[in-house]
N, C-alpha and C. Protein backbone atom coordinates (compact mmCIF):
# COMPACT_ATOMS: atom_id res chain seq x y z
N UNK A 1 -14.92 -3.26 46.53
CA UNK A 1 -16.01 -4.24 46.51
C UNK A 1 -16.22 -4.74 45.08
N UNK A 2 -16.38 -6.08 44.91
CA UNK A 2 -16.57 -6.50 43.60
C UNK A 2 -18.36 -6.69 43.23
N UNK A 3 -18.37 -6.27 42.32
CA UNK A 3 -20.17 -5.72 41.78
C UNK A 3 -20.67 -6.72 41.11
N UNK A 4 -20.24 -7.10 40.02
CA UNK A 4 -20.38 -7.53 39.18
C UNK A 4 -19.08 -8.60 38.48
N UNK A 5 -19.28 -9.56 37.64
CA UNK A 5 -18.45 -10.19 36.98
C UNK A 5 -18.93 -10.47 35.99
N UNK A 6 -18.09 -10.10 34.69
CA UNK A 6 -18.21 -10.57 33.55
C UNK A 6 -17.67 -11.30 32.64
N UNK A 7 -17.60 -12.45 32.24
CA UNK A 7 -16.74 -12.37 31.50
C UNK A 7 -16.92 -14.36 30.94
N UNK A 8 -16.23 -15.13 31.26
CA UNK A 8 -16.01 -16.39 30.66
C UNK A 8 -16.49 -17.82 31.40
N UNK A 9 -17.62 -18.33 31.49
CA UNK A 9 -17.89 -19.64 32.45
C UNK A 9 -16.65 -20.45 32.34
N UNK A 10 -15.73 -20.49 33.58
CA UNK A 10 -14.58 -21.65 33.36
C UNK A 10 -14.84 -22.82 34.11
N UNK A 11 -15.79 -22.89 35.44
CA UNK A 11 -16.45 -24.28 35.96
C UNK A 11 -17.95 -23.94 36.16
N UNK A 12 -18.31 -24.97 36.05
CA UNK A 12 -19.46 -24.61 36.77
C UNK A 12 -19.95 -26.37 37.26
N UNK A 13 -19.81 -25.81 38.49
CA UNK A 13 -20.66 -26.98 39.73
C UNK A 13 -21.92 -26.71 40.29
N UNK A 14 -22.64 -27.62 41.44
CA UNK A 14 -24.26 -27.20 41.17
C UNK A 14 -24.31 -26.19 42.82
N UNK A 15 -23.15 -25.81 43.21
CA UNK A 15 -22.72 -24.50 44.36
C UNK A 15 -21.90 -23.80 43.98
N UNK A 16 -21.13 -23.52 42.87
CA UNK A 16 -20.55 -22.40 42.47
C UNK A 16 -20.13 -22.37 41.01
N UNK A 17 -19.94 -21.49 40.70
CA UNK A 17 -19.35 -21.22 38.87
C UNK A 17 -17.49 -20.30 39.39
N UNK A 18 -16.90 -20.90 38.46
CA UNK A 18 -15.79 -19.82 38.10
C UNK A 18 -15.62 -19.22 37.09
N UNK A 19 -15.53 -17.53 36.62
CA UNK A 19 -15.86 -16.55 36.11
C UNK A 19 -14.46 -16.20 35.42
N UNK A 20 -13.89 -16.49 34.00
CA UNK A 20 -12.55 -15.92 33.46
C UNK A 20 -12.96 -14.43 33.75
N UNK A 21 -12.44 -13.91 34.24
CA UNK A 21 -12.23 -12.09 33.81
C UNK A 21 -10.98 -11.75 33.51
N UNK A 22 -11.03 -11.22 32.46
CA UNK A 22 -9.34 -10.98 31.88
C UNK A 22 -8.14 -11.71 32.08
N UNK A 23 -8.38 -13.20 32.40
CA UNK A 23 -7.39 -14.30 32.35
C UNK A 23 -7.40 -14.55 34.29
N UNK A 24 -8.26 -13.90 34.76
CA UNK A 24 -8.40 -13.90 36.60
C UNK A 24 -9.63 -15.04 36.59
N UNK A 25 -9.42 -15.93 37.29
CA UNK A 25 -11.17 -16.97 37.74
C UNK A 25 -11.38 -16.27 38.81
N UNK A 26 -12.46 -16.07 38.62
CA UNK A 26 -13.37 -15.77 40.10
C UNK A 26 -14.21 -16.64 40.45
N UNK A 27 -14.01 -17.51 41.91
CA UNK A 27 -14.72 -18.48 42.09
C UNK A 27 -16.16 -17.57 42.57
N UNK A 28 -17.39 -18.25 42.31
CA UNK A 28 -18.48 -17.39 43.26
C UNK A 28 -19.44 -18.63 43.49
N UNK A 29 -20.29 -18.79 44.78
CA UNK A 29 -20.97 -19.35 45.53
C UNK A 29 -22.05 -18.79 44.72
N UNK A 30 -22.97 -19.83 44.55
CA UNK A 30 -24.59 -19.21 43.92
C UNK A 30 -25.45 -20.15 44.17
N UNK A 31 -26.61 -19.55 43.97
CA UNK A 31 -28.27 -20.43 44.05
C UNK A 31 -28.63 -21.35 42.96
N UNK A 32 -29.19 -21.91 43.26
CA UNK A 32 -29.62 -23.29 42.52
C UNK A 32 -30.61 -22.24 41.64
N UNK A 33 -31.03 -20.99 41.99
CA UNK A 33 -31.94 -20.18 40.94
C UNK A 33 -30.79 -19.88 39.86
N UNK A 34 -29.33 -19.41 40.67
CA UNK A 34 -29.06 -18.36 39.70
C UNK A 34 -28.14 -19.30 38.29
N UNK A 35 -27.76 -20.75 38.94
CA UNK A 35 -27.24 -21.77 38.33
C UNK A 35 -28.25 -21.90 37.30
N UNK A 36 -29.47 -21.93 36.85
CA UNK A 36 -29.96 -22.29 35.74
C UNK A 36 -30.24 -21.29 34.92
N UNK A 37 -29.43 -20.13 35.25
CA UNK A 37 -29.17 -18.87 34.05
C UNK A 37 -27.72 -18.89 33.75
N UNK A 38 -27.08 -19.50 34.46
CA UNK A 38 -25.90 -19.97 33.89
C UNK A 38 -25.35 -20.71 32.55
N UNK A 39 -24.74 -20.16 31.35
CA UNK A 39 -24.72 -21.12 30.56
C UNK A 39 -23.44 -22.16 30.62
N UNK A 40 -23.46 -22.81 29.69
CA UNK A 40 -22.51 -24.01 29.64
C UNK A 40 -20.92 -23.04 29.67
N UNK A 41 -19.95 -24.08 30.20
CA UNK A 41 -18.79 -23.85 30.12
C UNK A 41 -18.09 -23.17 28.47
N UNK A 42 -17.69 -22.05 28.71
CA UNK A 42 -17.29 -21.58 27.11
C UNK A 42 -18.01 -20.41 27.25
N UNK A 43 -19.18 -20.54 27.43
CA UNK A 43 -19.92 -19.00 26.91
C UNK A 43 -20.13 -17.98 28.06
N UNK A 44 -20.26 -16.84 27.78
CA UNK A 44 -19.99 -15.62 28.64
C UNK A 44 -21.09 -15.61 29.91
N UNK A 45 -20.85 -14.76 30.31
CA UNK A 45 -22.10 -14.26 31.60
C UNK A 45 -21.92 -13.59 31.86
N UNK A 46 -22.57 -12.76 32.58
CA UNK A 46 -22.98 -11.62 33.72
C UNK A 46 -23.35 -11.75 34.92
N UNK A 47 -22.83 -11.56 36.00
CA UNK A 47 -23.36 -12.14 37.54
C UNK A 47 -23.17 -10.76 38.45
N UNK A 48 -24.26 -10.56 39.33
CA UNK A 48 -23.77 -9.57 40.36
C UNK A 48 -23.27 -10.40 41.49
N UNK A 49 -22.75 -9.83 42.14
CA UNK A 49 -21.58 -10.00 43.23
C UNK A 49 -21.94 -9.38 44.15
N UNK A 50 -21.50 -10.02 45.17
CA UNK A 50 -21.30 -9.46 46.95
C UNK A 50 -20.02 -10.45 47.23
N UNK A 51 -19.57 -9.45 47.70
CA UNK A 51 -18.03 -9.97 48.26
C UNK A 51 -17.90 -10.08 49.83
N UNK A 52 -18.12 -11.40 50.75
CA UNK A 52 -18.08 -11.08 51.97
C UNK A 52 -16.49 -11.98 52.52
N UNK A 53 -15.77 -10.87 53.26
CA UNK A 53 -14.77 -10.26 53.94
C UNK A 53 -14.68 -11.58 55.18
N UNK A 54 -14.19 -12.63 55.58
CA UNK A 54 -13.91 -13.01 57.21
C UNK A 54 -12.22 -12.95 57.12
N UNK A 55 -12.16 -13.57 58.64
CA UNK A 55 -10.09 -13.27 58.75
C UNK A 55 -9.81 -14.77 58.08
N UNK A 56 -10.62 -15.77 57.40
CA UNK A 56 -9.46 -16.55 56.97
C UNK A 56 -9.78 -16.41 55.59
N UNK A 57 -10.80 -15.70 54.93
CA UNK A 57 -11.32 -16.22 53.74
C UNK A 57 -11.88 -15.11 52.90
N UNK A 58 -11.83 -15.16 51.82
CA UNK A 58 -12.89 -13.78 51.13
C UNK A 58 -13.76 -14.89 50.54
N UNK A 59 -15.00 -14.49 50.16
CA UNK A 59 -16.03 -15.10 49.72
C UNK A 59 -17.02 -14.60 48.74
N UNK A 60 -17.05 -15.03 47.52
CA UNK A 60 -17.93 -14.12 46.50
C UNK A 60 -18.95 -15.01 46.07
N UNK A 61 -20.14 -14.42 46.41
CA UNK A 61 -21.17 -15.11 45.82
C UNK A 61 -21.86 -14.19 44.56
N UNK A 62 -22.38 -15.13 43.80
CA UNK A 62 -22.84 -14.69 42.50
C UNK A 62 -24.61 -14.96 42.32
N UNK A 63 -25.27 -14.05 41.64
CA UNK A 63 -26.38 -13.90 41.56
C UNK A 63 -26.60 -13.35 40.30
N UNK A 64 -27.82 -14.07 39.75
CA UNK A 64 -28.50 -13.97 37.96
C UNK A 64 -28.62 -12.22 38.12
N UNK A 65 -29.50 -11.84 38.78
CA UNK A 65 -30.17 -10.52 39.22
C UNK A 65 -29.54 -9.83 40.27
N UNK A 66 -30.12 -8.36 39.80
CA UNK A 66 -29.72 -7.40 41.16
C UNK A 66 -30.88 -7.82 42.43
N UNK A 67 -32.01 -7.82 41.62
CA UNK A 67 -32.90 -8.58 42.96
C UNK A 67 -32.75 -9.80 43.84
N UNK A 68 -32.25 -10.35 43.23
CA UNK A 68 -31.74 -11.66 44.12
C UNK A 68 -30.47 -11.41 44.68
N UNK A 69 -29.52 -10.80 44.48
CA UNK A 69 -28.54 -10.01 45.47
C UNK A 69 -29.06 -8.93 46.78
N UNK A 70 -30.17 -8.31 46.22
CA UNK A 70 -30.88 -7.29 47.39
C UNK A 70 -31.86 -8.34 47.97
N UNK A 71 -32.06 -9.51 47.75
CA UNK A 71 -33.08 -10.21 48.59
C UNK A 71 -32.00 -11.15 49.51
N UNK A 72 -30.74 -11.86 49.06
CA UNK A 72 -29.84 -12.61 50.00
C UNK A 72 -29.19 -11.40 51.14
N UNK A 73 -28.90 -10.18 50.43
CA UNK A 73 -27.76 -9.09 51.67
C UNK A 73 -29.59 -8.55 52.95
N UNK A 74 -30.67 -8.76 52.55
CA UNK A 74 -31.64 -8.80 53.54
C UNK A 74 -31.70 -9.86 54.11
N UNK A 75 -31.79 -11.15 54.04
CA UNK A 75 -32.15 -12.32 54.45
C UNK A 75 -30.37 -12.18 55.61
N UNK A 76 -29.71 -11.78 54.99
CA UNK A 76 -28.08 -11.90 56.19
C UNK A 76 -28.70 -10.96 56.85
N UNK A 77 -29.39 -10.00 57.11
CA UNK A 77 -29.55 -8.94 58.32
C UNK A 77 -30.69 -9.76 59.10
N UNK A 78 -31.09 -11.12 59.02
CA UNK A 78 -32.18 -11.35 59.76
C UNK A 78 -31.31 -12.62 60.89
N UNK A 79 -31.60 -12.55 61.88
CA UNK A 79 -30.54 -13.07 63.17
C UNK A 79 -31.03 -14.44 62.85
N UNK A 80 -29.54 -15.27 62.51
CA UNK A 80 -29.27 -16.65 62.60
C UNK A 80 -29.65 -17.12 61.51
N UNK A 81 -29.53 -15.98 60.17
CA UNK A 81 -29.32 -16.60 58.88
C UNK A 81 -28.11 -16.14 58.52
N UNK A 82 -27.23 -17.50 58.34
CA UNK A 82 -25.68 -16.98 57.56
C UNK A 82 -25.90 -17.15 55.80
N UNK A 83 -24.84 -16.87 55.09
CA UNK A 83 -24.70 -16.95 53.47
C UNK A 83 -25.33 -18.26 53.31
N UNK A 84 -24.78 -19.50 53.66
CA UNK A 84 -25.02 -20.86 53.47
C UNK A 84 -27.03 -21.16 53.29
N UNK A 85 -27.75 -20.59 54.27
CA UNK A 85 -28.85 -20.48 54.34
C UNK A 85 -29.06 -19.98 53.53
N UNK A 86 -29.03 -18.19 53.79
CA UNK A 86 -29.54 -17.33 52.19
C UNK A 86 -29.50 -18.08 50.89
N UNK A 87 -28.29 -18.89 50.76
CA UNK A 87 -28.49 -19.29 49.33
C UNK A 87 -29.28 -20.02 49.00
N UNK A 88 -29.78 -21.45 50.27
CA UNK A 88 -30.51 -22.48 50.41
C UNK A 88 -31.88 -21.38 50.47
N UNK A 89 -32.08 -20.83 50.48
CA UNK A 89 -33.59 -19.74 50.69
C UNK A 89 -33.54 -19.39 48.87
N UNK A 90 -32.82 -19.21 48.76
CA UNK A 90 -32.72 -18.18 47.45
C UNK A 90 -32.72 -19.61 45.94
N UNK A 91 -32.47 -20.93 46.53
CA UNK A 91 -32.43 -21.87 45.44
C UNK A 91 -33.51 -22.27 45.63
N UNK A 92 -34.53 -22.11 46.41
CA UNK A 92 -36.17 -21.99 46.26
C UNK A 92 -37.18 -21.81 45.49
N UNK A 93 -36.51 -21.00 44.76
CA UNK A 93 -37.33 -20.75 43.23
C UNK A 93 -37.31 -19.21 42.93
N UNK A 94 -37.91 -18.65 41.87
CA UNK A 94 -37.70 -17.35 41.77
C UNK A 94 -37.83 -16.29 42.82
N UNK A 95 -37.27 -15.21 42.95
CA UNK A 95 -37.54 -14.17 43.86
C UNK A 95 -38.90 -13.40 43.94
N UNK A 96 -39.41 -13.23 42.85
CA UNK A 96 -40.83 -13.28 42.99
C UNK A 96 -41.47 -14.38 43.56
N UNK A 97 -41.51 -15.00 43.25
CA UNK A 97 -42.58 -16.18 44.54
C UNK A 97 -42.05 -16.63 45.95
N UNK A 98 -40.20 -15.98 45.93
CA UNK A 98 -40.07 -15.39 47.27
C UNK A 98 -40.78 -14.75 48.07
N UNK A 99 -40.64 -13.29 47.09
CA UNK A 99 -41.21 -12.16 47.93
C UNK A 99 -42.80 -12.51 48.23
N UNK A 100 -43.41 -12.95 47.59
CA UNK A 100 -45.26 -13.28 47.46
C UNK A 100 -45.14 -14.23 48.56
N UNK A 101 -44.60 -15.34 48.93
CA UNK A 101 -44.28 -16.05 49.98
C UNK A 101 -44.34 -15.31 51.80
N UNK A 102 -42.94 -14.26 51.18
CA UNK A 102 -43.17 -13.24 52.28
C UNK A 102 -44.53 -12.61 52.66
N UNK A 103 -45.01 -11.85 51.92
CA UNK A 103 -46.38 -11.12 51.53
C UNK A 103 -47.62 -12.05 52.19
N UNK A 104 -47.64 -13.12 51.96
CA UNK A 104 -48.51 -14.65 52.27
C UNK A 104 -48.16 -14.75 53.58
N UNK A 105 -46.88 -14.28 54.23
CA UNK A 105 -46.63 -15.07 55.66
C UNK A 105 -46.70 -16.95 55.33
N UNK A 106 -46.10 -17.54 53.96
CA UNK A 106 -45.89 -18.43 54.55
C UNK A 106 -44.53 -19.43 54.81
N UNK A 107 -44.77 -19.43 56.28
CA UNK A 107 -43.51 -19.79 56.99
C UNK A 107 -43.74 -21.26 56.49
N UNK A 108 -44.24 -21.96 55.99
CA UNK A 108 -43.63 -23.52 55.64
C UNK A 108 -42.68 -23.33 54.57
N UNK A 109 -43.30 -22.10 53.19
CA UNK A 109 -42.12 -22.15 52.88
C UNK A 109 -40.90 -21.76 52.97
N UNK A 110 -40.40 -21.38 54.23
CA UNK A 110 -39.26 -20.89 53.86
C UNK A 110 -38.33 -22.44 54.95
N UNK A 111 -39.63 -22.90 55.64
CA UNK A 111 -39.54 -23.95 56.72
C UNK A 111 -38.76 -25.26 56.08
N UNK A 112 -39.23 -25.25 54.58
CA UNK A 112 -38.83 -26.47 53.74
C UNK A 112 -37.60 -26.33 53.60
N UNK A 113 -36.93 -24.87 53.79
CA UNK A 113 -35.15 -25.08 53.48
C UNK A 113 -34.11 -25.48 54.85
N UNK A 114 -33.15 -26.53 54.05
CA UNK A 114 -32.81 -26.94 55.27
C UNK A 114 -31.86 -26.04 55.71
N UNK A 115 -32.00 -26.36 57.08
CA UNK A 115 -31.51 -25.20 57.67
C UNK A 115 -32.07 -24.12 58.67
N UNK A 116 -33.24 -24.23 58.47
CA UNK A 116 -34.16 -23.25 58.95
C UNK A 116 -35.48 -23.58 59.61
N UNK A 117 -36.01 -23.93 61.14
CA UNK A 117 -36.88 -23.96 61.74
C UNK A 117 -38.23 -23.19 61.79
N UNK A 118 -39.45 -23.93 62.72
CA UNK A 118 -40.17 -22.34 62.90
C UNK A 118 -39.93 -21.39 63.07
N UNK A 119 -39.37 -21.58 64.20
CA UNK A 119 -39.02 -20.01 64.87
C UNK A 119 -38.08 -18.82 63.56
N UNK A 120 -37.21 -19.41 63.20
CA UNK A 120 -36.48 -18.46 62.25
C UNK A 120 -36.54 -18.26 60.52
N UNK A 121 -38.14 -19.06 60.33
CA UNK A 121 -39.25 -19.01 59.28
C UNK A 121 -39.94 -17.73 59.98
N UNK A 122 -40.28 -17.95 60.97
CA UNK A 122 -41.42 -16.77 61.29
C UNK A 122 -40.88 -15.28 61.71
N UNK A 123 -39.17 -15.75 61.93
CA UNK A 123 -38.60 -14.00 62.03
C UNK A 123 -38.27 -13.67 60.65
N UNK A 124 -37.86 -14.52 59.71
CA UNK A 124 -37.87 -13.74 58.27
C UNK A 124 -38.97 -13.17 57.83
N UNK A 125 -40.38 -13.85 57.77
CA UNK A 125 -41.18 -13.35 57.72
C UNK A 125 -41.41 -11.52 58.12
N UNK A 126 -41.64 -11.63 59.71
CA UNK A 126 -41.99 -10.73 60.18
C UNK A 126 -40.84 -9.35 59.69
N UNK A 127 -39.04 -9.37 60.00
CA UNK A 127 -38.15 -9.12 59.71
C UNK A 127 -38.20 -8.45 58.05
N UNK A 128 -38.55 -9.46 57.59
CA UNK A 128 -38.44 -8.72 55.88
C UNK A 128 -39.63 -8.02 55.48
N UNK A 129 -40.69 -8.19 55.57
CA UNK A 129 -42.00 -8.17 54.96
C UNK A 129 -42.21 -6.17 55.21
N UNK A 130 -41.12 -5.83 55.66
CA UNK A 130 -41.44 -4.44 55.82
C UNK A 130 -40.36 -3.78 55.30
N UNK A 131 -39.36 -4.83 54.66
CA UNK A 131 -38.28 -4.29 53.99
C UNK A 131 -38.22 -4.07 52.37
N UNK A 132 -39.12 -4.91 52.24
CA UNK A 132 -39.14 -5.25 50.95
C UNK A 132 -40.56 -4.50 50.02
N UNK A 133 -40.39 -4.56 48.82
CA UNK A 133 -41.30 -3.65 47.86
C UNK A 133 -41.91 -4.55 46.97
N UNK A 134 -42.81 -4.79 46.32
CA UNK A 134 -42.71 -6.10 45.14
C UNK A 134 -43.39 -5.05 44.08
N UNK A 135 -42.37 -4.96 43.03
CA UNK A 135 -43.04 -3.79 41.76
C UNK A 135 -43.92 -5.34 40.68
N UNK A 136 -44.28 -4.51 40.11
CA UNK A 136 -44.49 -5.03 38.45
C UNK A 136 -43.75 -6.32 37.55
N UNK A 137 -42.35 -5.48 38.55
CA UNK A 137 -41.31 -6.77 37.68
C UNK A 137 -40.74 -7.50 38.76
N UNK A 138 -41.20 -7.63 39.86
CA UNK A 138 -40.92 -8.75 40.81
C UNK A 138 -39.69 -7.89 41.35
N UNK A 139 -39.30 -6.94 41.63
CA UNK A 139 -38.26 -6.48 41.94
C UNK A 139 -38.39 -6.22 43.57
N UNK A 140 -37.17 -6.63 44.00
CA UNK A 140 -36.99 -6.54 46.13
C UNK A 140 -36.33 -5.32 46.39
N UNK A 141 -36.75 -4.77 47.02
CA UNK A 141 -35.44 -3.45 47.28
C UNK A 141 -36.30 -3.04 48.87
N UNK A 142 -35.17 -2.17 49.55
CA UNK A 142 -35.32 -1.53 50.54
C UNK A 142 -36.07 -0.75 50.60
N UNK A 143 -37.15 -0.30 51.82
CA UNK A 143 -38.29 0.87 51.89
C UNK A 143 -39.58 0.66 51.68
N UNK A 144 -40.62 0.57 51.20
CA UNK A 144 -41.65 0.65 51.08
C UNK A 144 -42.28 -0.61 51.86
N UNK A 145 -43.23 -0.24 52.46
CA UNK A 145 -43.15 -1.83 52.71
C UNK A 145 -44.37 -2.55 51.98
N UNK A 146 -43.95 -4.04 52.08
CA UNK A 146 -44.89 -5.09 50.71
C UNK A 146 -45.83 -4.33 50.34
N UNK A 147 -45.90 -4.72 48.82
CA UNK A 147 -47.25 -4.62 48.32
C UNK A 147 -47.52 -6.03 47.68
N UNK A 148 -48.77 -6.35 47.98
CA UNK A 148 -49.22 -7.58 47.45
C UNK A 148 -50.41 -7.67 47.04
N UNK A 149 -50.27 -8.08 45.66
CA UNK A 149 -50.78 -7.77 44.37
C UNK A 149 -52.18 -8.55 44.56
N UNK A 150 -52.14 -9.89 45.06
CA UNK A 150 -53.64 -11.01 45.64
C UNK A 150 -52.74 -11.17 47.17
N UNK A 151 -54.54 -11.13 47.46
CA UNK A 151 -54.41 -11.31 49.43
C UNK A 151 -54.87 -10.61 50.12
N UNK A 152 -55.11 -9.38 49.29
CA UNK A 152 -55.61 -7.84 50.14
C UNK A 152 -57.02 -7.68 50.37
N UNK A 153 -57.84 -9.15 50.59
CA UNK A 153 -59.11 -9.18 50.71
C UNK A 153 -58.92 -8.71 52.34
N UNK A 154 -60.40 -8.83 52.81
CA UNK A 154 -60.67 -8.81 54.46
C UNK A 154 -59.30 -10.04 55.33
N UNK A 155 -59.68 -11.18 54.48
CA UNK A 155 -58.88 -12.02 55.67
C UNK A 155 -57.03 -11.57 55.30
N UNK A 156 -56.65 -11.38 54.36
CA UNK A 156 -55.11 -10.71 54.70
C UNK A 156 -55.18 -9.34 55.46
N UNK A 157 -56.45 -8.49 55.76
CA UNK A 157 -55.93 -7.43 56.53
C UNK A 157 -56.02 -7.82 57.64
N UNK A 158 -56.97 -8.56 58.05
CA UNK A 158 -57.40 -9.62 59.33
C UNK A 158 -55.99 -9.81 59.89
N UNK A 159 -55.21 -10.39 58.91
CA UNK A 159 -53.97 -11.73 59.40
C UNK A 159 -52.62 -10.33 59.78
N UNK A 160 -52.72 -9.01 59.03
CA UNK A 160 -51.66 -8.35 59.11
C UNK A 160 -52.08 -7.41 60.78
N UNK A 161 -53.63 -7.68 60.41
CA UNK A 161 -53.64 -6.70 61.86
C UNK A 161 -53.32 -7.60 63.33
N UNK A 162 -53.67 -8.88 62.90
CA UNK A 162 -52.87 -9.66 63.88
C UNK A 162 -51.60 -9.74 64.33
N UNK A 163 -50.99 -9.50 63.42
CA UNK A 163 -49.20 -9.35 62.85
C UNK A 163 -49.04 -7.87 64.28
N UNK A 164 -49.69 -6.70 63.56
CA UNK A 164 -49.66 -5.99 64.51
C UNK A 164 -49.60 -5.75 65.81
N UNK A 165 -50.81 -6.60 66.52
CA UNK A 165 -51.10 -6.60 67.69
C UNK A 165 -50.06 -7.72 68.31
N UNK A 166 -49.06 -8.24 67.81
CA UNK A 166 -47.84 -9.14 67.88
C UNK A 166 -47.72 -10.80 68.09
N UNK A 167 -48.76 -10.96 67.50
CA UNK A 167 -49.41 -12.40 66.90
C UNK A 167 -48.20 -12.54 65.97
N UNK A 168 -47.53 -14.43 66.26
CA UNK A 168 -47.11 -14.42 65.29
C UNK A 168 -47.28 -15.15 63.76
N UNK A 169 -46.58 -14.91 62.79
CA UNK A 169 -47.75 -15.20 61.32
C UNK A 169 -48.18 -16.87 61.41
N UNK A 170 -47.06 -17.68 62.42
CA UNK A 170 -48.26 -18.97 62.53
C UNK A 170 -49.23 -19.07 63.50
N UNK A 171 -49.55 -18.41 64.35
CA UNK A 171 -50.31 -18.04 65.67
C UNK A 171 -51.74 -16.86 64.46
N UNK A 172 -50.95 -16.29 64.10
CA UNK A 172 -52.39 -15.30 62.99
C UNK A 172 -53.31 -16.51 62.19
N UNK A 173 -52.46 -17.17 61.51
CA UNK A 173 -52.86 -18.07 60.27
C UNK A 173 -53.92 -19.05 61.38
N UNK A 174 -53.25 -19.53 62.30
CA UNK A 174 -54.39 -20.51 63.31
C UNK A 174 -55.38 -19.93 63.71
N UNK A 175 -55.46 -18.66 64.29
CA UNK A 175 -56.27 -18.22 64.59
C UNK A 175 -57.58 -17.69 64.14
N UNK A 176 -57.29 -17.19 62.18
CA UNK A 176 -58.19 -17.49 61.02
C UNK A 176 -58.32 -18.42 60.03
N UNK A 177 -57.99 -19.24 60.49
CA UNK A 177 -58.58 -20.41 59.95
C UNK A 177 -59.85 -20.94 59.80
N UNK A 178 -60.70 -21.25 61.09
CA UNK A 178 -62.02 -21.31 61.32
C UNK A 178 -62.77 -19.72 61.48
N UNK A 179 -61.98 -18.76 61.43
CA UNK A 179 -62.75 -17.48 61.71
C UNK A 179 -63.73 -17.09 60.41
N UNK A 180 -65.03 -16.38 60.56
CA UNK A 180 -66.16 -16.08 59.87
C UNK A 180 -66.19 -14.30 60.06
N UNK A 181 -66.73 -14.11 58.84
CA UNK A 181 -67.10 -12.64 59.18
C UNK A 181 -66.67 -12.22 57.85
N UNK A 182 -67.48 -10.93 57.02
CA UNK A 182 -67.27 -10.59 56.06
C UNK A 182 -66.37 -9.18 55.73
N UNK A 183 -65.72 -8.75 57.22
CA UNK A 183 -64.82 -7.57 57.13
C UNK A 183 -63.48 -8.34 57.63
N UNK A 184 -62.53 -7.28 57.68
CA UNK A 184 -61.50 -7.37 58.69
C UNK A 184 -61.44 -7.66 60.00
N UNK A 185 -62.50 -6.40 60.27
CA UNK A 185 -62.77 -5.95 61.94
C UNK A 185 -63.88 -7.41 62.63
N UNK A 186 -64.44 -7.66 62.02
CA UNK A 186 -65.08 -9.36 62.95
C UNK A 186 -64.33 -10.46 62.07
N UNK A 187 -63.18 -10.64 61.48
CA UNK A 187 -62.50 -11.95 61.58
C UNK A 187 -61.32 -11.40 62.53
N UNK A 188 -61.02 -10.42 62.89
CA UNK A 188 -59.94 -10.16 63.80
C UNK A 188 -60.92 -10.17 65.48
N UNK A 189 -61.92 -9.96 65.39
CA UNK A 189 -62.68 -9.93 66.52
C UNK A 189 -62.88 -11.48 67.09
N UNK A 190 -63.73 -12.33 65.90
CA UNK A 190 -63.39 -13.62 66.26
C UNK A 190 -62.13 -14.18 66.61
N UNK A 191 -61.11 -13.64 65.64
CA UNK A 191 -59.36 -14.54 66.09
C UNK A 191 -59.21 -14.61 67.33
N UNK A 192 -59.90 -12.77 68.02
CA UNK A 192 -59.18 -12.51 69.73
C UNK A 192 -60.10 -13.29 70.41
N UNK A 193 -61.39 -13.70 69.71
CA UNK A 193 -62.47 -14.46 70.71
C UNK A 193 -61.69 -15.86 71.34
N UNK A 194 -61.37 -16.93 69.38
CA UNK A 194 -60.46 -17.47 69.56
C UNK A 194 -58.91 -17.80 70.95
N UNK A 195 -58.70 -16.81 70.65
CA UNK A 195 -57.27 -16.37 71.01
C UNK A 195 -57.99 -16.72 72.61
N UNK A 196 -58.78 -16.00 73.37
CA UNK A 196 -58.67 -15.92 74.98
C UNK A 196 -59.49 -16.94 75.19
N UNK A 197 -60.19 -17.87 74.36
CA UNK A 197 -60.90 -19.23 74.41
C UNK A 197 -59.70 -19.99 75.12
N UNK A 198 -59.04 -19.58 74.05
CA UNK A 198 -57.72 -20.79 73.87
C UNK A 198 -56.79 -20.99 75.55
């Protein structure tokens, strides 16, 4: 498996860079994030790597960060996102206001990349948001699930306990919108009032 590449910018286009390593180019597929840590043709870099394997093709995509490599190989475990997407997700802007995105439940943004509908905005959501960790330094990794730093008033526990009861995060978000109440437990009371109104 190839990890990492180091070594010489020999192209760089605004979907992939090629990487001299010891007189070898390595073509790699990357994000419109990881392209503007890229420097000009001539000077060195550092990129992590994922190398994905099909029967006609090998395919290496390149990433600024290890976090933005552990946030695209999650976004491929979520059904009916291929590489092409992940990257279009991942040239979105930093991985921190990824992950806070996630954390937020909001599915417009991930809705804005093309490629990607409600329905499979609102399974990344649900899908990642328990995969992912958000430290100090914006870092994504496996296990813990979110922590989010603003949101953790009454109405985000409101919206997660909705999440729970298997509301989904655009069906939660509608449902507190007009909801009142100064805890958790009566804006989730109103949502269900809501909810069997409806």
């Amino acid at each position: 498996m190839i990890a990492v590449l180091r070594g010489e910018v020999a192209v760089r286009r605004t979907d992939h860079v090629v990487i001299l390593c010891e007189s070898v180019g390595y073509r790699a597929a990357v994000s419109a994030e990881t392209l503007r840590h890229v420097p000009a043709v001539g000077e060195q870099v550092t990129l992590h790597a994922h190398l994905i394997v099909r029967d006609d093709a090998l395919v290496l995509f390149g990433f600024h960060s290890e976090q933005e490599r552990d946030l695209f190989l999650m976004l491929l475990s979520v059904q009916a996102v291929g590489p092409k997407v992940a990257l279009a997700v991942l040239s979105g802007g930093p991985v921190r206001e990824l992950i806070a995105a996630l954390a937020a439940g909001d599915a417009a943004r991930f809705q804005a990349v093309p490629g990607i509908g409600k329905r499979t905005a609102e399974r990344i959501i649900v899908e990642l948001r328990e995969k992912v960790v958000v430290t100090s330094d914006g870092r994504a990794g496996p296990g813990t699930p979110i922590v989010a730093r603003r949101g953790s008033g009454p109405r985000a526990l409101a919206r997660d306990g909705l999440l729970e009861l298997g509301y989904a995060p655009g069906e939660a978000e509608e449902l507190l919108r007009d909801a009142e109440g100064d805890s958790a437990e009566e804006l989730i009371a109103h949502a269900l009032r809501v909810a069997r109104a409806g």
